[in-house]
PDB file of N, CA and C in Angstrom:
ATOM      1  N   UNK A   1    -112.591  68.250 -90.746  1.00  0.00           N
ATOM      2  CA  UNK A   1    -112.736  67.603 -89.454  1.00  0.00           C
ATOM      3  C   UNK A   1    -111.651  66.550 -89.239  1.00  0.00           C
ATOM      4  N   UNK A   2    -111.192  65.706 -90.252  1.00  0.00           N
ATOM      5  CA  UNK A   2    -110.377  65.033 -89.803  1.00  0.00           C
ATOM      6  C   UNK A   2    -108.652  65.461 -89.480  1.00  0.00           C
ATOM      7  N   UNK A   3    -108.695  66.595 -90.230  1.00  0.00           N
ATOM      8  CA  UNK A   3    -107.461  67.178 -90.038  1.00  0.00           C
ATOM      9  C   UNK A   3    -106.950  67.801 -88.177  1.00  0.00           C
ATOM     10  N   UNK A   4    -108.312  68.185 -87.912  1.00  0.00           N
ATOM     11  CA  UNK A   4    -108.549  68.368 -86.484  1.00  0.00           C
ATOM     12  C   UNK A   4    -108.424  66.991 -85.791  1.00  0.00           C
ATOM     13  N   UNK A   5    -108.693  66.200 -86.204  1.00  0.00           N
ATOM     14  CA  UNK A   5    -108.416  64.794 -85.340  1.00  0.00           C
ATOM     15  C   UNK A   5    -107.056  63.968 -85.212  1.00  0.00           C
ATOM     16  N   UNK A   6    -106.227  64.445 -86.701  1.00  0.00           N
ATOM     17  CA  UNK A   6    -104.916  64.559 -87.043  1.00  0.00           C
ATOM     18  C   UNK A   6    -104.600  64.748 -86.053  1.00  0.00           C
ATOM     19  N   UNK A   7    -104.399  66.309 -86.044  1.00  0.00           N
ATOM     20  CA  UNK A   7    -103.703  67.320 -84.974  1.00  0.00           C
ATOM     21  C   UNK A   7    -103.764  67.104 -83.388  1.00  0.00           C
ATOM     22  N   UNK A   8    -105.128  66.414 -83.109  1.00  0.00           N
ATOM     23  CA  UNK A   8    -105.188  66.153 -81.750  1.00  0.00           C
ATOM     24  C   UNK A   8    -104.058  64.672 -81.250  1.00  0.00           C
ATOM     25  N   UNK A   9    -104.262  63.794 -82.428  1.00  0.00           N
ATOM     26  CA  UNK A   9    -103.147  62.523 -82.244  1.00  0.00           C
ATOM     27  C   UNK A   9    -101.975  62.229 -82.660  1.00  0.00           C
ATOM     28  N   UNK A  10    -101.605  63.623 -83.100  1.00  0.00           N
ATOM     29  CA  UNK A  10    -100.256  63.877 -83.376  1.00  0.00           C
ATOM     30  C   UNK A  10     -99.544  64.964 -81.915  1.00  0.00           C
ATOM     31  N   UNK A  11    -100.615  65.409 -81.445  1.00  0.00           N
ATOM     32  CA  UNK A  11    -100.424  66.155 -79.746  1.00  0.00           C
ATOM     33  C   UNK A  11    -101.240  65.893 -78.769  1.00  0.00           C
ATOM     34  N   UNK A  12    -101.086  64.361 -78.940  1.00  0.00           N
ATOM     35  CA  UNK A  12    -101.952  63.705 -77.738  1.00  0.00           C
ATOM     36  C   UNK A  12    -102.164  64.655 -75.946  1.00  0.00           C
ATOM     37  N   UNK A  13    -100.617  64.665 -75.750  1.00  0.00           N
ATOM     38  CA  UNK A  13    -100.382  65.112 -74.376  1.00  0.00           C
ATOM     39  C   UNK A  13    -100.826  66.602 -74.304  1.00  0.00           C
ATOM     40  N   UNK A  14    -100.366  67.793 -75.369  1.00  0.00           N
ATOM     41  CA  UNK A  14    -101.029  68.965 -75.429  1.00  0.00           C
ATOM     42  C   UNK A  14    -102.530  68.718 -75.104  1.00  0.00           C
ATOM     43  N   UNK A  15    -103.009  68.170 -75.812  1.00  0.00           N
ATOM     44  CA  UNK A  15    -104.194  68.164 -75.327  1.00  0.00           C
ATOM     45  C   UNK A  15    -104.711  67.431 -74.652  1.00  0.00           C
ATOM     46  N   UNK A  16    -103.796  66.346 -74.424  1.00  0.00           N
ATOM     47  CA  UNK A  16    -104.927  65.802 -72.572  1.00  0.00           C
ATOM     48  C   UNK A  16    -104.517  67.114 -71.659  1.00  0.00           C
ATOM     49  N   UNK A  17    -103.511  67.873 -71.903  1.00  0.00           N
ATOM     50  CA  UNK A  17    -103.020  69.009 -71.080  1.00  0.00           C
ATOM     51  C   UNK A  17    -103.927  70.235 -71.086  1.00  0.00           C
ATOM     52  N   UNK A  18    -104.416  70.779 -72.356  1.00  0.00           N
ATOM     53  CA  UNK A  18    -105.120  71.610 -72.614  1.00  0.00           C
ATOM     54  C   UNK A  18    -106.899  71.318 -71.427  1.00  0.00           C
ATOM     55  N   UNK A  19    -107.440  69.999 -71.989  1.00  0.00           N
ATOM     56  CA  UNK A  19    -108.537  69.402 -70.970  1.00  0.00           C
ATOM     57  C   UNK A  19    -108.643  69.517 -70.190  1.00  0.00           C
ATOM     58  N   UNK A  20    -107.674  68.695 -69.207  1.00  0.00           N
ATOM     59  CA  UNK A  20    -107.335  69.037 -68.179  1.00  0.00           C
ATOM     60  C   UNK A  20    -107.183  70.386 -67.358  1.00  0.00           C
ATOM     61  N   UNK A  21    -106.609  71.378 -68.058  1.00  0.00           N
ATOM     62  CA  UNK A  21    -106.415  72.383 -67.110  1.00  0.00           C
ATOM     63  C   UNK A  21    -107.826  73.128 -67.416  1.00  0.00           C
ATOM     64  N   UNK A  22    -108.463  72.812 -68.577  1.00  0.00           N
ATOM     65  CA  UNK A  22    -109.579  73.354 -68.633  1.00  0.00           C
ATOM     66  C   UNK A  22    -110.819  72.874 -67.566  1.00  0.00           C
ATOM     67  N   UNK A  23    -110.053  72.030 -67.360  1.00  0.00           N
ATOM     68  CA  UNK A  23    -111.652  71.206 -66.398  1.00  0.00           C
ATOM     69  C   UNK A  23    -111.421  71.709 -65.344  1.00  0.00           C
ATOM     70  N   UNK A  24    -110.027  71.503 -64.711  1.00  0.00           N
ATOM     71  CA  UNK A  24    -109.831  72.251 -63.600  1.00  0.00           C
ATOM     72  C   UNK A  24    -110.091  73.871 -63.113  1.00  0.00           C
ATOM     73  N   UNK A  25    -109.626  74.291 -64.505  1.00  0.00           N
ATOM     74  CA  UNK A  25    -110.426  76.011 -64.387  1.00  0.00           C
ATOM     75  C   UNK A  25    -111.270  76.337 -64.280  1.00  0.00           C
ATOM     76  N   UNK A  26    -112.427  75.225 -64.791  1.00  0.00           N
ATOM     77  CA  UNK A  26    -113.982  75.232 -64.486  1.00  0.00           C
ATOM     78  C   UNK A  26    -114.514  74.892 -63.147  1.00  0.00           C
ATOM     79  N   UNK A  27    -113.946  74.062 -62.671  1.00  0.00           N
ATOM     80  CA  UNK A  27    -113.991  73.528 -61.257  1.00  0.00           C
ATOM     81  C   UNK A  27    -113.571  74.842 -60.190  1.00  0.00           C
ATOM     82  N   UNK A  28    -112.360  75.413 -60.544  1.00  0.00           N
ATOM     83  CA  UNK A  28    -112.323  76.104 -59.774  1.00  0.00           C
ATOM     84  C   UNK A  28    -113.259  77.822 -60.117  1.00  0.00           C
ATOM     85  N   UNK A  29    -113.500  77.879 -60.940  1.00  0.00           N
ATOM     86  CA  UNK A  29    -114.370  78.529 -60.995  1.00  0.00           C
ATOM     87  C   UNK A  29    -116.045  78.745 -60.256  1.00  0.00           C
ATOM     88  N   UNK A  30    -116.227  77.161 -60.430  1.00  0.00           N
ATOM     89  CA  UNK A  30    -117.526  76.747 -59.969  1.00  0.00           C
ATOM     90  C   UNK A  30    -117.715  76.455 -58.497  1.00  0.00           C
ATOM     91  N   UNK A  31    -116.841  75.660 -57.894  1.00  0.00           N
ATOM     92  CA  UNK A  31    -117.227  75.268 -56.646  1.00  0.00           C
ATOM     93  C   UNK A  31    -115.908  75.943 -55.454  1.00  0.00           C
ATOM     94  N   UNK A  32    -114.700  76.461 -56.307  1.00  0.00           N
ATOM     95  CA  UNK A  32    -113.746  76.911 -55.542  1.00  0.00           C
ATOM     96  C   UNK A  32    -112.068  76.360 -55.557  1.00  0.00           C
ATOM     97  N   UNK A  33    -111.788  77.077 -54.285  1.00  0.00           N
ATOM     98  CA  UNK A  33    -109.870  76.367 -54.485  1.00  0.00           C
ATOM     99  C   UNK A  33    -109.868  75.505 -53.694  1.00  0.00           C
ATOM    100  N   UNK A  34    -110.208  75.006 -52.504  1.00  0.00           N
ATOM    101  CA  UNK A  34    -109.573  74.244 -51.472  1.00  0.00           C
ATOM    102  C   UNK A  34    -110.773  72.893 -52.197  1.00  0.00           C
ATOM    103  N   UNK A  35    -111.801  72.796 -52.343  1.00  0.00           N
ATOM    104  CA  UNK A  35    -112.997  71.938 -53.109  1.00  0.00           C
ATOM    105  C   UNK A  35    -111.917  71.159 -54.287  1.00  0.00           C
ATOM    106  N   UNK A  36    -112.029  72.118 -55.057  1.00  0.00           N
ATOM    107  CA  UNK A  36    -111.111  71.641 -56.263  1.00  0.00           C
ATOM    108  C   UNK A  36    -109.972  70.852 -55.885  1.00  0.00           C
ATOM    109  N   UNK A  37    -108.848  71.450 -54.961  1.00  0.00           N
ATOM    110  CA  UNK A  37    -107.666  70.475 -54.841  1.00  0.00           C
ATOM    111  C   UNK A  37    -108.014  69.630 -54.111  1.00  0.00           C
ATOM    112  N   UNK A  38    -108.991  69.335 -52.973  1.00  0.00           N
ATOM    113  CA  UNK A  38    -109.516  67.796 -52.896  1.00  0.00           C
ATOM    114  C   UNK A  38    -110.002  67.221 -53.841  1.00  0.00           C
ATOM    115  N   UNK A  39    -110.984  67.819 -54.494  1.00  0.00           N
ATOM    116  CA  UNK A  39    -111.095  66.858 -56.116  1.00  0.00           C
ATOM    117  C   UNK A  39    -110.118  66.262 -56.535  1.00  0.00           C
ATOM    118  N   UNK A  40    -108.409  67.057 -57.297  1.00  0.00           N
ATOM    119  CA  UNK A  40    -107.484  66.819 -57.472  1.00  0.00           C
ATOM    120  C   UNK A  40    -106.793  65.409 -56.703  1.00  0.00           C
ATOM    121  N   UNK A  41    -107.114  65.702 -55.619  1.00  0.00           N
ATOM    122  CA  UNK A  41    -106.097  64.413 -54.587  1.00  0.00           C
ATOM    123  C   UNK A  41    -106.853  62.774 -54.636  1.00  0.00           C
ATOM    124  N   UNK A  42    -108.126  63.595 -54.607  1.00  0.00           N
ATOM    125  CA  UNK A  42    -109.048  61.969 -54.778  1.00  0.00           C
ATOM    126  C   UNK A  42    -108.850  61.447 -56.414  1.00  0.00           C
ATOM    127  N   UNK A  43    -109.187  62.604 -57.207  1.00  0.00           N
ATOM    128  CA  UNK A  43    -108.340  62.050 -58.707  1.00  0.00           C
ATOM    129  C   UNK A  43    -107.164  61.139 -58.734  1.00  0.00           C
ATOM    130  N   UNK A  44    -106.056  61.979 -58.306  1.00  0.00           N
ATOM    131  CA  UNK A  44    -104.252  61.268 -58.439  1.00  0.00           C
ATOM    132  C   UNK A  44    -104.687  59.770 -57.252  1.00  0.00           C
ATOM    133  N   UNK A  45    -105.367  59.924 -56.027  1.00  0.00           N
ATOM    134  CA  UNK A  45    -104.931  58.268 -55.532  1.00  0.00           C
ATOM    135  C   UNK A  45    -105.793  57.435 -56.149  1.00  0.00           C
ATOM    136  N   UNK A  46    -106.744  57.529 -57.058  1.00  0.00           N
ATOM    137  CA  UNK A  46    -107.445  56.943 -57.315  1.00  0.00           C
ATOM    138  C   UNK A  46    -106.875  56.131 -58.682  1.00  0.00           C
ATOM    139  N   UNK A  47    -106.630  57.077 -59.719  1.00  0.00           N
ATOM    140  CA  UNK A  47    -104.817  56.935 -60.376  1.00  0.00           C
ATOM    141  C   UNK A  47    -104.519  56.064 -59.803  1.00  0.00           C
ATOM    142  N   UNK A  48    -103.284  56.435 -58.769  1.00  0.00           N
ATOM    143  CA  UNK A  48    -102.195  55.654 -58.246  1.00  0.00           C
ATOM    144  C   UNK A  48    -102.817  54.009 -57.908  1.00  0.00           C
ATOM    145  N   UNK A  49    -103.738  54.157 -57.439  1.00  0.00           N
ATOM    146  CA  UNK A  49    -104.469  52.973 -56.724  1.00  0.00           C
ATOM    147  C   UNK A  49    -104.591  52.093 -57.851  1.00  0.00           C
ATOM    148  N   UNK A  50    -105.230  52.537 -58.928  1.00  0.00           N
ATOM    149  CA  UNK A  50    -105.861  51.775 -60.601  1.00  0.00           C
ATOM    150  C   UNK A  50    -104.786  51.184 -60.848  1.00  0.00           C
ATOM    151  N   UNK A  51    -103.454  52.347 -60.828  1.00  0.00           N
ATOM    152  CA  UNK A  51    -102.691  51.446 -61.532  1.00  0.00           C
ATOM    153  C   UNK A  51    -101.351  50.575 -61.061  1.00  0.00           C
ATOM    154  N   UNK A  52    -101.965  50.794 -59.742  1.00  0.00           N
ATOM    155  CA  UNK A  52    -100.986  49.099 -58.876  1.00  0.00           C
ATOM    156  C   UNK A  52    -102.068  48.261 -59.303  1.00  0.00           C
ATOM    157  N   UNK A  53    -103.320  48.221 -59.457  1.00  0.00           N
ATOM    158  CA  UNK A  53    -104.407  47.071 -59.645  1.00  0.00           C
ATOM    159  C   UNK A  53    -103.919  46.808 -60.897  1.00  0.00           C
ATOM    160  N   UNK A  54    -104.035  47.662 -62.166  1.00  0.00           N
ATOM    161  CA  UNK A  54    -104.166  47.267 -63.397  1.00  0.00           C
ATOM    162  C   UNK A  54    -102.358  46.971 -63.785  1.00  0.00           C
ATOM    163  N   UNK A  55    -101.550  46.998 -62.759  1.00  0.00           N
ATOM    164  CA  UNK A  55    -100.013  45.996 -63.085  1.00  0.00           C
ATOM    165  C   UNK A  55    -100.124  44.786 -61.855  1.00  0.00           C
ATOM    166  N   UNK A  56    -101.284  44.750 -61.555  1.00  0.00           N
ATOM    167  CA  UNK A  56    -101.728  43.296 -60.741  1.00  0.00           C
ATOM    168  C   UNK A  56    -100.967  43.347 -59.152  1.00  0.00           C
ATOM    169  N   UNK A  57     -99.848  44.215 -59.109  1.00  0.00           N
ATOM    170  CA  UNK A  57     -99.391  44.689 -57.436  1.00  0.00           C
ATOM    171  C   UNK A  57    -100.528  44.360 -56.652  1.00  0.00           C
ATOM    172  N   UNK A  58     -99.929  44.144 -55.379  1.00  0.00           N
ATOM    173  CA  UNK A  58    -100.420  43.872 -54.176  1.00  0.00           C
ATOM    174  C   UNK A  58    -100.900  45.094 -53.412  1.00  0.00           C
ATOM    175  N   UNK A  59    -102.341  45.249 -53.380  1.00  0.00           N
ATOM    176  CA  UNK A  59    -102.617  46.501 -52.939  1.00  0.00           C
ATOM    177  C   UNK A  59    -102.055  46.611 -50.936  1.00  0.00           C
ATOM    178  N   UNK A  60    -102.674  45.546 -50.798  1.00  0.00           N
ATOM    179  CA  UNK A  60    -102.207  45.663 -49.473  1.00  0.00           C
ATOM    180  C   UNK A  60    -101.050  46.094 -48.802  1.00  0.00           C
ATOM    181  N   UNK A  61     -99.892  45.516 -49.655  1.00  0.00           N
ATOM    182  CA  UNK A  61     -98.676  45.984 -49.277  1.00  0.00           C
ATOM    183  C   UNK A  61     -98.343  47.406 -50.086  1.00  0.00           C
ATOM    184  N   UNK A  62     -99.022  48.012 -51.203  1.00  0.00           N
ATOM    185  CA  UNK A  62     -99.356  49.544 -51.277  1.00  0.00           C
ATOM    186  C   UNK A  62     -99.722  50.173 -49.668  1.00  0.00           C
ATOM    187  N   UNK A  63    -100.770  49.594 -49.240  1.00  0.00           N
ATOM    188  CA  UNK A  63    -101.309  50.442 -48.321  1.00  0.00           C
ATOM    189  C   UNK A  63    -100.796  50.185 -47.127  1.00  0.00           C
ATOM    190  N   UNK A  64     -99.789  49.228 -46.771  1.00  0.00           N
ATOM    191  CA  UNK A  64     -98.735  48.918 -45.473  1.00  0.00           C
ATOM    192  C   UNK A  64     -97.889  49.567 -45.734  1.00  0.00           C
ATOM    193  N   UNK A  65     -97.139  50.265 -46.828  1.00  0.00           N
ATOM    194  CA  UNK A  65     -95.661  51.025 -46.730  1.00  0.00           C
ATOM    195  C   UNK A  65     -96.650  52.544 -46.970  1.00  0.00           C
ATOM    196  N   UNK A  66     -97.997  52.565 -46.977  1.00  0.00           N
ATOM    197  CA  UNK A  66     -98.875  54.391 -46.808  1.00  0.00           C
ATOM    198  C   UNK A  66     -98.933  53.990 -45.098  1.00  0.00           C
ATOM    199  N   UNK A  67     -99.532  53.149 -44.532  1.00  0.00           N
ATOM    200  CA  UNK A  67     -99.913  53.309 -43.000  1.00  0.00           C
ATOM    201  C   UNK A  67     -99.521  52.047 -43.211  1.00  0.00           C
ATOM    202  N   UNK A  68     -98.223  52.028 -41.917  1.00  0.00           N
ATOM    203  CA  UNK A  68     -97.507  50.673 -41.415  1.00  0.00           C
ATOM    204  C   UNK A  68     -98.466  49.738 -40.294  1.00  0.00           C
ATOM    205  N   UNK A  69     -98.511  48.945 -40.340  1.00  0.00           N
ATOM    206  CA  UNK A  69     -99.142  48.197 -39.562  1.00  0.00           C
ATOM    207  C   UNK A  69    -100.581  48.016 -39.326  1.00  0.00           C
ATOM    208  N   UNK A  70    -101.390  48.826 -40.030  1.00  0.00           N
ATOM    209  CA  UNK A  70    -102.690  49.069 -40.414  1.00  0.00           C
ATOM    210  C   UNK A  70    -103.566  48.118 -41.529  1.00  0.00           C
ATOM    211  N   UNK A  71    -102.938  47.305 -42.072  1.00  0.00           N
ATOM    212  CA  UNK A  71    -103.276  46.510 -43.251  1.00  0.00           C
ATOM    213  C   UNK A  71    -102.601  44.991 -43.288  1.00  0.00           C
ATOM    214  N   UNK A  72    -101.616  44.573 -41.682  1.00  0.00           N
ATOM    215  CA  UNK A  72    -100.680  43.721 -42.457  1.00  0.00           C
ATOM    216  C   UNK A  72    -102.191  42.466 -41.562  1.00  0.00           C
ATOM    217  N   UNK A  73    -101.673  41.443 -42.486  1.00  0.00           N
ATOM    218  CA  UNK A  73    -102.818  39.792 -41.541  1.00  0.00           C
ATOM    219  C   UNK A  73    -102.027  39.621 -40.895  1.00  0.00           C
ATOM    220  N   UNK A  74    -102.999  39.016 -39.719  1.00  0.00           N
ATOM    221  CA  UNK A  74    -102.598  38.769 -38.393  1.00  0.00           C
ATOM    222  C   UNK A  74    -102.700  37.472 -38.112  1.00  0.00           C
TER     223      UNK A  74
END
């Protein structure tokens, strides 16, 4: 067993890669294609979003250069 745990942290990315496409194959298996790649999109901004928060960025001005003038104080 630990040799298997080796192998997984010596190919970290293979296998967040392997997961990943596995989850997604299940997904699309289960609920469909167009379902799934909205899953996908709410995944990645949710991502993107975390990690202007978690490098302390200014979300607001994230979301003024996505929709101009929609976010700036008045």
């Amino acid at each position: 067993m630990a040799a298997f745990w080796q192998l997984i942290l010596e190919n970290r990315g293979k296998a967040l890669g392997i997961a990943g496409g596995l989850l997604f194959g299940l997904l699309f298996l289960t609920v469909g294609f167009f379902k799934t790649i909205a899953f996908s999109v709410f995944v990645a901004t949710g991502y993107y979003i975390g990690r202007k928060f978690d490098n302390e960025e200014d979300i607001g001005e994230v979301l003024d250069r996505i929709l101009p003038g929609k976010f700036t104080k008045r």
